[in-house]
Structure formats: C-alpha cells, structure tokens
N, C-alpha and C. Protein backbone atom coordinates (compact mmCIF):
# COMPACT_ATOMS: atom_id res chain seq x y z
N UNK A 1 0.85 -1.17 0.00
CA UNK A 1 0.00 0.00 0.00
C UNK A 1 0.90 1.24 0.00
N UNK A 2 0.91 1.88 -1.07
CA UNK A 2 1.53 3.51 -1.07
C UNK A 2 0.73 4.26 -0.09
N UNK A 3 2.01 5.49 -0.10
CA UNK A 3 1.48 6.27 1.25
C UNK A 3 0.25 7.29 0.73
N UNK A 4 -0.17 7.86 -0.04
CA UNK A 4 -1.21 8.07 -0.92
C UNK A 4 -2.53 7.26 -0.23
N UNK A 5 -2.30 5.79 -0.69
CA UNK A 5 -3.55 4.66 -0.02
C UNK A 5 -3.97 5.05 1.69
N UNK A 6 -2.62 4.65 2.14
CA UNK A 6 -2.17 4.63 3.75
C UNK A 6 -3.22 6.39 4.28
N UNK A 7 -2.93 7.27 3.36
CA UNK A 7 -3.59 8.46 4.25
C UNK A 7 -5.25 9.02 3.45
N UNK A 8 -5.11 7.88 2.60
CA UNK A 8 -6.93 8.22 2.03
C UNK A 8 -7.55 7.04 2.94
N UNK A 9 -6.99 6.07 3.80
CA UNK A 9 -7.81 5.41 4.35
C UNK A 9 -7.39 6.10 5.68
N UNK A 10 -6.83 6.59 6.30
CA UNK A 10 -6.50 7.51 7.50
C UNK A 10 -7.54 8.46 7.48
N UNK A 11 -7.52 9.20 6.68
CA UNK A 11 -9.25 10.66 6.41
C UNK A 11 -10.27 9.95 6.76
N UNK A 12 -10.53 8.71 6.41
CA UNK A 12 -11.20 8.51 6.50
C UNK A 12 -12.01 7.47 8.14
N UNK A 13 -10.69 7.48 8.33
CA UNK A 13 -10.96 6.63 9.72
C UNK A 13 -11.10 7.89 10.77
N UNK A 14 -12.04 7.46 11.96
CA UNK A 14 -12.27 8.14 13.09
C UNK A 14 -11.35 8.88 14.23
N UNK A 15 -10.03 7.75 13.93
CA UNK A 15 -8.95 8.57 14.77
C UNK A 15 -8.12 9.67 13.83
N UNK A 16 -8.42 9.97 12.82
CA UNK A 16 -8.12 11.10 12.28
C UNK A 16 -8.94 12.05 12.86
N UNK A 17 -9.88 12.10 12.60
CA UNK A 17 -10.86 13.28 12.73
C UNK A 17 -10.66 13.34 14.43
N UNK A 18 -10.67 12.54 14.96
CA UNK A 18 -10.81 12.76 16.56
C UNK A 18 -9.65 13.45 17.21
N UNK A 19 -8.35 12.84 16.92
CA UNK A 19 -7.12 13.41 16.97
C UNK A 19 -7.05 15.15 16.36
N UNK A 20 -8.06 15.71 15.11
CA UNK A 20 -7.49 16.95 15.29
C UNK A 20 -8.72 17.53 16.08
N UNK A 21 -9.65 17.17 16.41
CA UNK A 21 -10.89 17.26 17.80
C UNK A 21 -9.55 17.60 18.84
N UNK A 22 -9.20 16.71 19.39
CA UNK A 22 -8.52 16.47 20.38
C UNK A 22 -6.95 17.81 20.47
N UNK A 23 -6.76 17.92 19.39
CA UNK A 23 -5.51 18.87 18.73
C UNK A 23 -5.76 20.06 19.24
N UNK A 24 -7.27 20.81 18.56
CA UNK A 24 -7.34 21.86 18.95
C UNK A 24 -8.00 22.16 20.24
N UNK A 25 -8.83 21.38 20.83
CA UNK A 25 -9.01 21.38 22.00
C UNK A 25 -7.86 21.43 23.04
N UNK A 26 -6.95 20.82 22.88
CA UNK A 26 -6.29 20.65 23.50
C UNK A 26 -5.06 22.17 23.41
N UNK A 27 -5.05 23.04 22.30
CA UNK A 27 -4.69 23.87 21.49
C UNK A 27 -5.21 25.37 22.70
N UNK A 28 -6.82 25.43 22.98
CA UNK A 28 -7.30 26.07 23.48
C UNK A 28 -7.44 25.77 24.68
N UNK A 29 -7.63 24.66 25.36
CA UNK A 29 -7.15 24.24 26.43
C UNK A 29 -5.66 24.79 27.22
N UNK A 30 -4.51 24.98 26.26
CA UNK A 30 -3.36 25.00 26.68
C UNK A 30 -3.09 26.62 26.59
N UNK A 31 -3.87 27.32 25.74
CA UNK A 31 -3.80 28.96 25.62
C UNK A 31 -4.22 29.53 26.93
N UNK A 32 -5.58 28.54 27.94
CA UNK A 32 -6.00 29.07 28.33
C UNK A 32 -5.23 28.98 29.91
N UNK A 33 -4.27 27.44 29.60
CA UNK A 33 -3.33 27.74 30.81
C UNK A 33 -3.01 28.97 30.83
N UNK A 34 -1.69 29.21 30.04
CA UNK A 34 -1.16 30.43 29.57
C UNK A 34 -1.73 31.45 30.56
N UNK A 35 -3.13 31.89 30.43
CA UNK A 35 -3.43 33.07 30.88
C UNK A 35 -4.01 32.98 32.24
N UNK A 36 -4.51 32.09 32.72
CA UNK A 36 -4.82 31.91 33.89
C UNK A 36 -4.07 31.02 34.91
N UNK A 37 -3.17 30.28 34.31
CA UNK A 37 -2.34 29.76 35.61
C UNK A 37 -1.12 30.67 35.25
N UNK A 38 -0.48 30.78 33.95
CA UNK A 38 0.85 31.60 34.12
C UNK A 38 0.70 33.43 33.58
N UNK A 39 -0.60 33.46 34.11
CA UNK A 39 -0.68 34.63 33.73
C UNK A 39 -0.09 35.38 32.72
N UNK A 40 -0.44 34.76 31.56
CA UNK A 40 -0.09 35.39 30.36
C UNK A 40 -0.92 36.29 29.55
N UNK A 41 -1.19 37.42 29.90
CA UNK A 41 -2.78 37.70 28.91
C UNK A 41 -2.77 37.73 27.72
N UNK A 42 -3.57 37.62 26.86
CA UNK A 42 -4.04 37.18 25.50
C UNK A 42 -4.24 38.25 24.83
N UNK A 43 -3.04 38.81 23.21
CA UNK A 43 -3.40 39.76 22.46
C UNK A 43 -4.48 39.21 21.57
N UNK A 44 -4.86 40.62 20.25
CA UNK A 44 -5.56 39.93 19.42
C UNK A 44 -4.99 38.93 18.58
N UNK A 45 -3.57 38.69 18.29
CA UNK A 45 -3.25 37.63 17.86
C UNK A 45 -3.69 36.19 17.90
N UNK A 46 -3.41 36.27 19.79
CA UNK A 46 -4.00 35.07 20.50
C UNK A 46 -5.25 34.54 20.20
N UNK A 47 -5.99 35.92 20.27
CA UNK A 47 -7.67 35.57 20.32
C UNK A 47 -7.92 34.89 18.79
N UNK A 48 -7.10 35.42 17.58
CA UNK A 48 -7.49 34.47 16.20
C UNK A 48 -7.30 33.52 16.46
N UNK A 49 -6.15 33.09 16.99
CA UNK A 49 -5.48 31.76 17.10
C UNK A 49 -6.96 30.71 17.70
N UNK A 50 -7.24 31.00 18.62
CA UNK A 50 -8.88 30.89 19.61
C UNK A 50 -9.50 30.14 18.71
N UNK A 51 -10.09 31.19 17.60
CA UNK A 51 -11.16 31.31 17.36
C UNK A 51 -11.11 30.19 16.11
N UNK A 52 -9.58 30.54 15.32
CA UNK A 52 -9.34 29.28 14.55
C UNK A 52 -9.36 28.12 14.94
N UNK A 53 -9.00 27.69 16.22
CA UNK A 53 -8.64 26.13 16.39
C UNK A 53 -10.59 26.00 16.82
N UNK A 54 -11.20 26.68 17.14
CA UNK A 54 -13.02 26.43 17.19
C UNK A 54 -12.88 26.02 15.77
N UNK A 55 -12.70 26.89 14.91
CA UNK A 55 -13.01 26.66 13.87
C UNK A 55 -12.95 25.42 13.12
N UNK A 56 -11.34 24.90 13.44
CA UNK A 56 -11.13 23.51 12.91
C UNK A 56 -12.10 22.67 13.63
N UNK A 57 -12.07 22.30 15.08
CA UNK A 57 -13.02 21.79 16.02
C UNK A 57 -14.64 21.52 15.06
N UNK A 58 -15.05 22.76 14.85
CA UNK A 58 -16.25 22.81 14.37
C UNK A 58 -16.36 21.49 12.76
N UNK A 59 -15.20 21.77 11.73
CA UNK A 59 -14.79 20.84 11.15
C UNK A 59 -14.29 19.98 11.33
N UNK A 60 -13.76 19.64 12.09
CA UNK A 60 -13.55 17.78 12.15
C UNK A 60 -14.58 17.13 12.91
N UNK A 61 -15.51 17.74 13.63
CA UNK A 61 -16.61 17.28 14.04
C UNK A 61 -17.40 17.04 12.76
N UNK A 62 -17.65 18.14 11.76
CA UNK A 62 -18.48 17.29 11.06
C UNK A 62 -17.78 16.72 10.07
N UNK A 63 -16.45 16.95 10.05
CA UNK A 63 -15.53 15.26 9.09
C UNK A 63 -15.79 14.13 9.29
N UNK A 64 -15.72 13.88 11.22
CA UNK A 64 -15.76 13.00 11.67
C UNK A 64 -17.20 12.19 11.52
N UNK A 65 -18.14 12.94 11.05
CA UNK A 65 -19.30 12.51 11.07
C UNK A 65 -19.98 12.38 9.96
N UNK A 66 -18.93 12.90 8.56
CA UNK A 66 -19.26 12.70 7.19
C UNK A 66 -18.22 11.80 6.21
N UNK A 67 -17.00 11.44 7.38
CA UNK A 67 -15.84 10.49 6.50
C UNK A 67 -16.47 9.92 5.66
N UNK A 68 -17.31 9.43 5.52
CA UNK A 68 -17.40 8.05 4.66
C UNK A 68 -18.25 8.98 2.85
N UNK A 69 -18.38 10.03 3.31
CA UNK A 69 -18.51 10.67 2.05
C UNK A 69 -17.67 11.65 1.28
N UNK A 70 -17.19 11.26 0.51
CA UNK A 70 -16.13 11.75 -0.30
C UNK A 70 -16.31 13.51 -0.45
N UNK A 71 -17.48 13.29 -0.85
CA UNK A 71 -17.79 15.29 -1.07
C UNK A 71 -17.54 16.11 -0.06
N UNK A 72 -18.12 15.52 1.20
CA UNK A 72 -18.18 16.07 2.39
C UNK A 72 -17.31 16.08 2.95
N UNK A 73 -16.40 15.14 3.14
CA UNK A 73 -14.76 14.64 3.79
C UNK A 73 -14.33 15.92 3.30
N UNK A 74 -14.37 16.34 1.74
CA UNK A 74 -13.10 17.18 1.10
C UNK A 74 -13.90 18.47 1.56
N UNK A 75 -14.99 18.45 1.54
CA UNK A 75 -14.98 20.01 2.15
C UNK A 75 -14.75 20.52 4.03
N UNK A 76 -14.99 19.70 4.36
CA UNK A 76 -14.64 19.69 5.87
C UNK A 76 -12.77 19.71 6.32
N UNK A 77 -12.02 19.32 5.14
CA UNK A 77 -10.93 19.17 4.94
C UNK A 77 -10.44 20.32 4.57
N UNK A 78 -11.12 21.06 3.21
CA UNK A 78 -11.15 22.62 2.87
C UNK A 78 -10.92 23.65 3.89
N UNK A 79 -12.25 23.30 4.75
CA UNK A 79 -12.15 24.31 6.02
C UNK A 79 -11.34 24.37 6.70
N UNK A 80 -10.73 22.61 7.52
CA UNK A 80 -9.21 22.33 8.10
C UNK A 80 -8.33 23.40 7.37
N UNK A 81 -7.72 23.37 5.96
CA UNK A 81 -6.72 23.49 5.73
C UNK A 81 -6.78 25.09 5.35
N UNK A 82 -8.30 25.86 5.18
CA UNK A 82 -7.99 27.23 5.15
C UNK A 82 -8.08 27.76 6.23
N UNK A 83 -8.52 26.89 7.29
CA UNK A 83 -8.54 27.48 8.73
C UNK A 83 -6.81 27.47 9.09
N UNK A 84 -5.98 26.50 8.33
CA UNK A 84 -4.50 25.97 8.98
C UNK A 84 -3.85 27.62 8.50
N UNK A 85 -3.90 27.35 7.03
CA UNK A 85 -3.28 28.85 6.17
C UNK A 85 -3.74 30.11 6.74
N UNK A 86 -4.80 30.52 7.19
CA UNK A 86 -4.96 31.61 7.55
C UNK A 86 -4.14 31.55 8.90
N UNK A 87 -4.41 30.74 9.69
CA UNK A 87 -3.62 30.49 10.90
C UNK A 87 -1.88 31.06 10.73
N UNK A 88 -1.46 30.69 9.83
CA UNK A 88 -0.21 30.33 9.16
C UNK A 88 -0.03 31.55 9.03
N UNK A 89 -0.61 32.24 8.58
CA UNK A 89 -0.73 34.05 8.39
C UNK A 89 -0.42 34.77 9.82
N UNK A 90 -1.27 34.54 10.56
CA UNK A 90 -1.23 34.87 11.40
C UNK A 90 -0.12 34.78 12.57
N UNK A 91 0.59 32.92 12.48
CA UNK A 91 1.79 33.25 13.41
C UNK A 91 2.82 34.06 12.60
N UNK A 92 2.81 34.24 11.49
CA UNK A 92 3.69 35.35 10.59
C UNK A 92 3.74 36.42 11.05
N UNK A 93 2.55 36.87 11.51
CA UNK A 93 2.44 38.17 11.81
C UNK A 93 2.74 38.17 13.59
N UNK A 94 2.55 37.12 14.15
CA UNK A 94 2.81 37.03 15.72
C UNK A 94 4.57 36.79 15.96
N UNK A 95 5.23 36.08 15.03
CA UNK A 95 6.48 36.01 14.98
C UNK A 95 7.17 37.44 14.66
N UNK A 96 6.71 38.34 13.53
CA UNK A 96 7.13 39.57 13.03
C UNK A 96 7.00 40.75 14.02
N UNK A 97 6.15 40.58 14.82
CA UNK A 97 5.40 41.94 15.80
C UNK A 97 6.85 41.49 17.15
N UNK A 98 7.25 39.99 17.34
CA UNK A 98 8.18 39.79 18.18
C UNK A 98 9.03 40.40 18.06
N UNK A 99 9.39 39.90 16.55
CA UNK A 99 11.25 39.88 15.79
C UNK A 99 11.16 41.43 15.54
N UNK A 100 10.13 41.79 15.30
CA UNK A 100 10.09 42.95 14.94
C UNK A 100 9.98 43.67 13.45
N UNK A 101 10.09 42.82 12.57
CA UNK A 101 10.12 42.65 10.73
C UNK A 101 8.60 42.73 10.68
N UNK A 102 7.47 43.21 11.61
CA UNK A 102 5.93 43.36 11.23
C UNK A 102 5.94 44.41 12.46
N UNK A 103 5.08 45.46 11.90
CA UNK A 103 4.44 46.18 13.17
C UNK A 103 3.26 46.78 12.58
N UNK A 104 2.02 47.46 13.57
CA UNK A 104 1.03 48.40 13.42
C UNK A 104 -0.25 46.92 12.85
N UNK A 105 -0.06 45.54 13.15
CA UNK A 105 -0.59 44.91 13.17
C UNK A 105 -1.52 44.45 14.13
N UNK A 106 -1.37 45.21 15.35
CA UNK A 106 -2.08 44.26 16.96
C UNK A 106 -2.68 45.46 16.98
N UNK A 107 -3.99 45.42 18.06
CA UNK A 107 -4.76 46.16 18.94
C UNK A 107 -5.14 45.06 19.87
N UNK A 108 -5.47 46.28 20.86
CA UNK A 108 -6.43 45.48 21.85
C UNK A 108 -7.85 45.48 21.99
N UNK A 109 -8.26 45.62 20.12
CA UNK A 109 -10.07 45.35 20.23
C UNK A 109 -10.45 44.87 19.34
N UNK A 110 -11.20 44.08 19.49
CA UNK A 110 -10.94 42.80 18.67
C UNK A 110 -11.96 43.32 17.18
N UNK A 111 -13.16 44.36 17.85
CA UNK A 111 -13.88 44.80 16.29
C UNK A 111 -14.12 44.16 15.47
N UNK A 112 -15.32 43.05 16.13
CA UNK A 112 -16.00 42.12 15.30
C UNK A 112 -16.99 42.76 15.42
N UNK A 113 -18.30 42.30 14.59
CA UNK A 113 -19.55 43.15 13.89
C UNK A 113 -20.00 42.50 15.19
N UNK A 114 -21.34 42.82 15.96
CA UNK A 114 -22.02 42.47 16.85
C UNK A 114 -22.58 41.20 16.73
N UNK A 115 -22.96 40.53 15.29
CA UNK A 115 -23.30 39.67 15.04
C UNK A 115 -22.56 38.21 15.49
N UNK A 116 -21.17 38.57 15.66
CA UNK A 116 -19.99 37.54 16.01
C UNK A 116 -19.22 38.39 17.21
N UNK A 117 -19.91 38.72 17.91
CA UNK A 117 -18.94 39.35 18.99
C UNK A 117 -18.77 38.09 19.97
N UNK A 118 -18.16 37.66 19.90
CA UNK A 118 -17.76 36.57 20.49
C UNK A 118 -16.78 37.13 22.03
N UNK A 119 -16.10 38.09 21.49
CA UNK A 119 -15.55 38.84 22.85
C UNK A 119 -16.11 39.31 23.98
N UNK A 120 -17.54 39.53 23.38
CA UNK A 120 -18.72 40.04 24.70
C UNK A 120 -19.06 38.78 25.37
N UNK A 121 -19.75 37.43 24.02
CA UNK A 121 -20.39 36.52 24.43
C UNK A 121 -19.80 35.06 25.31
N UNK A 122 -18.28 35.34 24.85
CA UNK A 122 -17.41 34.72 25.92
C UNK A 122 -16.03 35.12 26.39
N UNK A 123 -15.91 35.93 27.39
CA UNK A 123 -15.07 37.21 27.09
C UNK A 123 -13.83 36.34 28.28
N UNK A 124 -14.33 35.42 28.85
CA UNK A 124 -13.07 34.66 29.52
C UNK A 124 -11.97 33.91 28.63
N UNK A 125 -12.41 33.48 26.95
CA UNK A 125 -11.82 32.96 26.29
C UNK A 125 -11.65 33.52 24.96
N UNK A 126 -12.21 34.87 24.53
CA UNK A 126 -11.97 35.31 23.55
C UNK A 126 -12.05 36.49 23.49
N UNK A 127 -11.66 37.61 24.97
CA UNK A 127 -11.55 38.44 25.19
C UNK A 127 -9.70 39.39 24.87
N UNK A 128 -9.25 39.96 23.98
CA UNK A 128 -8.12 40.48 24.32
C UNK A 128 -7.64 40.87 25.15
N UNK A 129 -6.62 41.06 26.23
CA UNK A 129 -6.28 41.78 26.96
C UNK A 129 -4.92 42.39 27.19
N UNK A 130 -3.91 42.62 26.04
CA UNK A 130 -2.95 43.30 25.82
C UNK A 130 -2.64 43.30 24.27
N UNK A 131 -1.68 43.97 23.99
CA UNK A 131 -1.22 44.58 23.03
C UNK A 131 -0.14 43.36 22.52
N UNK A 132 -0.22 42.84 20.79
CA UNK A 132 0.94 42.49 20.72
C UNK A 132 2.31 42.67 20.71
N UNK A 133 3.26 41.59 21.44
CA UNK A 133 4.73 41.67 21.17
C UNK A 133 5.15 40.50 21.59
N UNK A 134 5.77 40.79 22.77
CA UNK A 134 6.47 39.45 23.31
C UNK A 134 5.47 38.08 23.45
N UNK A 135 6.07 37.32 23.00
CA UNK A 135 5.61 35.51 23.24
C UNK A 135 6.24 35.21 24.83
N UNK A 136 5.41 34.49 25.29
CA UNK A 136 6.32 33.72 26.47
C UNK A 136 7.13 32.51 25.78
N UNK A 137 8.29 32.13 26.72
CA UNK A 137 9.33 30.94 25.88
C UNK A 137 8.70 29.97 26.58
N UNK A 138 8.71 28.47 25.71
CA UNK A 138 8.66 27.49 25.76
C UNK A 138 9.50 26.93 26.30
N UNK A 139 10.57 26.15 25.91
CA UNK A 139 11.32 25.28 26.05
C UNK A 139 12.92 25.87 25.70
N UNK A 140 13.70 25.39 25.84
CA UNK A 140 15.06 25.75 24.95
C UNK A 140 14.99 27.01 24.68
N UNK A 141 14.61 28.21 24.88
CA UNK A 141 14.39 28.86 24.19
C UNK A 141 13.81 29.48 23.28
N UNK A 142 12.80 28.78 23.01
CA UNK A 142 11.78 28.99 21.88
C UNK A 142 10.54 29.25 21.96
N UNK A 143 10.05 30.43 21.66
CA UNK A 143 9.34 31.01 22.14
C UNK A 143 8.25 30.83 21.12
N UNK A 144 6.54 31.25 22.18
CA UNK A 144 5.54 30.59 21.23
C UNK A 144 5.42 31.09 19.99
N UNK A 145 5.84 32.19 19.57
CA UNK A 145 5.56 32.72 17.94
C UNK A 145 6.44 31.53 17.19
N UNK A 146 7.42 31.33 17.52
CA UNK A 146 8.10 30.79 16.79
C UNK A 146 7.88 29.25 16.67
N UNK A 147 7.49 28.49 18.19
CA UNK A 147 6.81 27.36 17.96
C UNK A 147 5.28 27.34 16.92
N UNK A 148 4.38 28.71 17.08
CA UNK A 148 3.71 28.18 16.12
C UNK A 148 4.04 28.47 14.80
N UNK A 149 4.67 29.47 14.82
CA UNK A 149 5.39 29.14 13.01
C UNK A 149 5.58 27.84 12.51
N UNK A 150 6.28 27.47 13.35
CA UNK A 150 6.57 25.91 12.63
C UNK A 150 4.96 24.85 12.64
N UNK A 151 4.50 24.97 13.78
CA UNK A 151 3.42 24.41 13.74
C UNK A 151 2.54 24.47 12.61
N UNK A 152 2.30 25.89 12.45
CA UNK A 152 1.13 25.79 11.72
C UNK A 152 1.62 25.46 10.11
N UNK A 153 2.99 25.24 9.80
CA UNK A 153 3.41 25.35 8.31
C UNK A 153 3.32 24.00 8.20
N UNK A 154 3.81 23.02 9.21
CA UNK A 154 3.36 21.47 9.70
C UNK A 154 2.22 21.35 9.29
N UNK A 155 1.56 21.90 10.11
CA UNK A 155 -0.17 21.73 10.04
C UNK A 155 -0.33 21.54 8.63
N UNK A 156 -0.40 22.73 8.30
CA UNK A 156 -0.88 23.28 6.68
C UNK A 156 -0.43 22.58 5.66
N UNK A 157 0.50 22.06 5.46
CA UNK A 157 1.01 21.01 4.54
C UNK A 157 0.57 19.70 4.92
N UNK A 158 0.21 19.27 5.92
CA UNK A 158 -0.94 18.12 6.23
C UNK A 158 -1.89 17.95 5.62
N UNK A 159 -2.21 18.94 6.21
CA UNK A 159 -3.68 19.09 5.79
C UNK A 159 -3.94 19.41 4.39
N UNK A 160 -2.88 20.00 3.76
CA UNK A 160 -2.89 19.88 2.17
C UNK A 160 -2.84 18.83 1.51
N UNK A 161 -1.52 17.96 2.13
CA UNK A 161 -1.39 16.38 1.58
C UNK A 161 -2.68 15.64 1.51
N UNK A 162 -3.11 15.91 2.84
CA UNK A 162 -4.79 15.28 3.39
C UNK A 162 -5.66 15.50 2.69
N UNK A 163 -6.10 16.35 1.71
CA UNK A 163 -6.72 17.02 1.13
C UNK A 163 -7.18 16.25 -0.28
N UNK A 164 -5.57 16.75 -0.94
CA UNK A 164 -5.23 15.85 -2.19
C UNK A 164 -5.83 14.25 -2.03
N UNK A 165 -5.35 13.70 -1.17
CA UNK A 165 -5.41 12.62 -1.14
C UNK A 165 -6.94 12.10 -0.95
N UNK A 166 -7.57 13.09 -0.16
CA UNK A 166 -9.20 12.91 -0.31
C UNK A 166 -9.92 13.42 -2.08
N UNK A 167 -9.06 14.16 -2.81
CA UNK A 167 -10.28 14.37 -3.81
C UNK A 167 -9.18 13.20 -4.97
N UNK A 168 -7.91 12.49 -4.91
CA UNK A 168 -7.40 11.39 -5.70
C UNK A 168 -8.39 10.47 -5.23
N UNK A 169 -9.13 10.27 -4.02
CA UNK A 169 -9.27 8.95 -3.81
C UNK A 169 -10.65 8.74 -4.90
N UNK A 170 -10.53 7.22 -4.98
CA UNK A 170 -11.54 6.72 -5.81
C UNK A 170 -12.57 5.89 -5.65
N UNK A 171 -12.77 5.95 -4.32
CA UNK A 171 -13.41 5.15 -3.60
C UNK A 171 -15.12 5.91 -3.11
C-alpha cells in the first residue's frame, strides 16, 4: 500500500478526525493555561489563534461525522486546511510583531460586527487583553511565535497532503 492509499484510508478513519478534535481542544485548552495559571494575557493575535482552532473543532466534528462521504470529507478538509493557512498568516504576523520585521498589526479590540462578537459573548476565552509583542518561551528557548510558526506550516502542509489525497481517492 503507497502512502497516498495509507492516508486516504487515515481521512477517513475516526482517529483522524478525533485526533485533530482532540488537537485543537487541546490547542485552546493549553492557551487558556497560559493566561490563567501563568498569567499570560491574550493579544488579538491570541484571540485568532482561539477562534481558529473552534473553527477547525467545528470541522472535524463534522468530518468526523461525514468520512465516509467523499464530497463532504473534502470540504470539511477545505475548512481544516484554510482554517491551517490563515492560521499560518497569522503566526507570521505574531512572529514579526516579536522579531520585529511586522508592526502596526495588533490592537487590543478585537472589532468584530455584533453579530460575532464573540468577545462580549465569551469574554473569559476570547476576550483580548494586551497589546501584541512578546511571546512567552517554551522550552530551549523557543518562544511561542516561533513554535507556532513551525506548527502551523506542519499543520498546513498536512492538511494539504490530506486534502489531495481525499479528492485522488476513488473510492
């Protein structure tokens, strides 16, 4: 079985879809350490970041619940992977506001239409509360802009491969 086969029957199995369930949950779960156990508060950067990994959430729930249809798989996959790229944009711009090669990109209001104010309607988790710049460091040195740079370019080429491989399949 080529690896092609190996990841059109992966899309389609349940621990795909559950695993990126589990990804971004776990994604927003871990932001929300950040701000409430290590007191990190959350720019508007952060808050896209939020609102994207819902977003994927929202799609692999219904991946997970349409795998077995080809049409539906690839568009739930669509959403994954323009939710990944825009993401991808975004630690660009969270890495640049650090390094400093981006500025006049952050506020602290988030200026969504009322219709999606999501900052009013859950303001413990998608509320801004500082200005972008500094990332807190991770590990070694590496600080979160820069871990999600890599992440999300990971991501995004996944989920591209993933993609392809859902509209080759012939099944």
């Amino acid at each position: 079985m080529n690896r092609n086969n190996i990841l059109q029957h992966w899309i389609q199995a349940k621990s795909f879809w559950i695993a990126l369930i589990i990804l971004s949950l776990s994604m927003n779960g871990l932001a929300l350490f950040f701000q409430y156990v290590l007191e990190e508060p959350p720019c508007i950067l952060c808050i896209h970041f939020r609102l994207l990994f819902v977003l994927i959430t929202f799609f692999a729930i219904i991946g997970l619940l349409v795998r077995k249809n080809k049409a539906l798989r690839i568009i739930a996959l669509t959403g994954i992977l323009g939710a990944f790229t825009f993401m991808t944009e975004r630690a660009y711009q969270t890495l640049g506001t650090e390094k400093g090669f981006v500025s006049g990109e952050c506020s602290a209001i988030l200026n969504f239409p009322d219709w999606i104010a999501v900052d009013r309607w859950i303001p413990w988790l998608f509320q801004p509360m500082t200005s972008c710049g500094r990332t807190p460091e991770l590990f070694f040195g590496i600080t979160m802009a820069e871990a999600l740079m890599a992440f999300t370019i990971v991501m995004t080429l996944l989920m591209a491969w993933s993609l392809l491989a859902a509209i080759r399949d012939k099944s």
